[in-house]
C-alpha atoms as a PDB file:
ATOM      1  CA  UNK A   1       2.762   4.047   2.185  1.00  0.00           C
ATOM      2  CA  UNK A   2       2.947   4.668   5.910  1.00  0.00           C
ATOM      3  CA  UNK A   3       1.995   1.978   8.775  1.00  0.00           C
ATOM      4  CA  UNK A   4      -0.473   3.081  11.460  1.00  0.00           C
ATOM      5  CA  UNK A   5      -1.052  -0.182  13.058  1.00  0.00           C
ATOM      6  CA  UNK A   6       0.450  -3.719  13.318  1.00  0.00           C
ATOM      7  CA  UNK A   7      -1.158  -6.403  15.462  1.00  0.00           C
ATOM      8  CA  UNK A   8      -0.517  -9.908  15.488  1.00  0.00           C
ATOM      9  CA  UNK A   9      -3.103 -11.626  12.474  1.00  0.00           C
ATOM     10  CA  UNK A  10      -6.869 -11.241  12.940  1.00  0.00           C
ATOM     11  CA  UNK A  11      -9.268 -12.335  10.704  1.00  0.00           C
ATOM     12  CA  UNK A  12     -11.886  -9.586  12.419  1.00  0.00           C
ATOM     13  CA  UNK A  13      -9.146  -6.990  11.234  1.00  0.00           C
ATOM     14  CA  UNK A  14      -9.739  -7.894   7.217  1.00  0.00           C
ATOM     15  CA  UNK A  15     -12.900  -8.033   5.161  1.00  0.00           C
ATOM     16  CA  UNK A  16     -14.899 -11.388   5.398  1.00  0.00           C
ATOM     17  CA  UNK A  17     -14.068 -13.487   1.947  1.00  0.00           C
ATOM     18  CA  UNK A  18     -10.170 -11.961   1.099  1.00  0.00           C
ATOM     19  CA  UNK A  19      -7.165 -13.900   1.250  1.00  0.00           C
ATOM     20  CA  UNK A  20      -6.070 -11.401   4.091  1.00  0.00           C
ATOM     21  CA  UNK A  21      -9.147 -12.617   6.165  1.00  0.00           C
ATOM     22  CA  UNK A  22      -8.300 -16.473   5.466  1.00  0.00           C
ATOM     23  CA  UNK A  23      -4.876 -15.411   7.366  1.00  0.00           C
ATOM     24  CA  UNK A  24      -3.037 -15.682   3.821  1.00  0.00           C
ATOM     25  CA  UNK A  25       0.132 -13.238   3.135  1.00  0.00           C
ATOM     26  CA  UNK A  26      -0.663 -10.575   1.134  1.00  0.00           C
ATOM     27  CA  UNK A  27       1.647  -8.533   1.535  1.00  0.00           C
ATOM     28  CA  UNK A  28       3.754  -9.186  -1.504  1.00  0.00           C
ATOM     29  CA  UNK A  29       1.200 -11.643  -3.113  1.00  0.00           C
ATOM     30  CA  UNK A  30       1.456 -14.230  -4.047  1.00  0.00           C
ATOM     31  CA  UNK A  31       3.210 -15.618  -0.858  1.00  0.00           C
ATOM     32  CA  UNK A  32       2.751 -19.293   0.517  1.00  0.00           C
ATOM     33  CA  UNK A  33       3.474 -17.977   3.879  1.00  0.00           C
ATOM     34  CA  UNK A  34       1.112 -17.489   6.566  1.00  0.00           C
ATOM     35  CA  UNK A  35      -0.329 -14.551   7.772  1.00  0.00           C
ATOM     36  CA  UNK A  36       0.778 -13.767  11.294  1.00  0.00           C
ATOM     37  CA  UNK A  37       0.432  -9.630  10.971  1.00  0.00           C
ATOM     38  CA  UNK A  38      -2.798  -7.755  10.432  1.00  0.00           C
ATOM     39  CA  UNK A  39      -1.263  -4.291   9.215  1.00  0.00           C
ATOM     40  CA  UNK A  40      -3.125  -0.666   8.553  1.00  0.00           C
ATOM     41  CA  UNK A  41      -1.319   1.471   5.998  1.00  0.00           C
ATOM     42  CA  UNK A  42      -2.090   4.543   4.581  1.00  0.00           C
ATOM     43  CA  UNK A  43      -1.611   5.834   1.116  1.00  0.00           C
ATOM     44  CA  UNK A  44      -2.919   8.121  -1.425  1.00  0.00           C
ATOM     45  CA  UNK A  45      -6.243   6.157  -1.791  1.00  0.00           C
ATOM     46  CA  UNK A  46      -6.670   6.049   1.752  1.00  0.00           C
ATOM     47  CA  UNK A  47      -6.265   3.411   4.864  1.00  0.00           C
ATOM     48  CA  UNK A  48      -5.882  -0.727   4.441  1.00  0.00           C
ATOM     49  CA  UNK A  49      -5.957  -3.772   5.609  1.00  0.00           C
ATOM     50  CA  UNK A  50      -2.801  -5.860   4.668  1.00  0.00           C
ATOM     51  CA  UNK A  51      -1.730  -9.509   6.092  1.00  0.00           C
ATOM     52  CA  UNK A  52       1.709 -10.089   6.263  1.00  0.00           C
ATOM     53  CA  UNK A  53       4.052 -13.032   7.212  1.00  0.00           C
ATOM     54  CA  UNK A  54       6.957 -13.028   9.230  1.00  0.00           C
ATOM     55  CA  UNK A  55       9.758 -12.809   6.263  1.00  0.00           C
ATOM     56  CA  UNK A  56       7.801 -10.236   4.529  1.00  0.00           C
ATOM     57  CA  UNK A  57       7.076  -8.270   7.788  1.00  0.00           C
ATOM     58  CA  UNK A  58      10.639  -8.397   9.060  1.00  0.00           C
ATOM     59  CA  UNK A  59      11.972  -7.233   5.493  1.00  0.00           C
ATOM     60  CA  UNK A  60       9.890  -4.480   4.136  1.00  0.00           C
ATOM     61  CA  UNK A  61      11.079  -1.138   5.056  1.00  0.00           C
ATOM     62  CA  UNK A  62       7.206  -0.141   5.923  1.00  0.00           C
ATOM     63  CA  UNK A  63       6.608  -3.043   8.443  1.00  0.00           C
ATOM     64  CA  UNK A  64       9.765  -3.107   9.805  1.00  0.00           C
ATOM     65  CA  UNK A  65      11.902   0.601   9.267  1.00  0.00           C
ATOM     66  CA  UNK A  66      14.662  -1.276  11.023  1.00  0.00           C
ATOM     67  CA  UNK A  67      15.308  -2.855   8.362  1.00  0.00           C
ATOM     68  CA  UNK A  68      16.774  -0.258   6.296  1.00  0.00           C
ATOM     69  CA  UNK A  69      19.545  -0.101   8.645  1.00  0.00           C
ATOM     70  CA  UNK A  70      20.883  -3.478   8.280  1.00  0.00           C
END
């Protein structure tokens, strides 16, 4: 998985009825959290949507490659 873009959370980023677009973390779901990213990734099945909150954001190695250096 590789990020190609990472905006602060927009539901007009996310497809109308998920939990992404109703600014809920889905990053590593189930997650109480908040959205406050709207993420693109890429993968082997192609490009996505993701919504991500600030303590999943700051620690996943995708969202964040600084991360891995800590």
């Amino acid at each position: 998985m590789e990020l190609r873009e990472k905006y602060p959370w927009a539901a007009d980023n996310h497809r109308a009825g998920t939990a992404s677009a109703r600014g809920e973390c889905t990053w590593a779901a189930p997650c109480s959290h908040p959205a406050v990213w709207s993420v693109l990734v890429s993968s082997a099945g192609g490009d996505s949507w993701w919504a991500a909150c600030t303590d999943h954001a700051n620690s996943s190695p995708v969202l964040s490659p600084e991360a891995t250096d800590r």
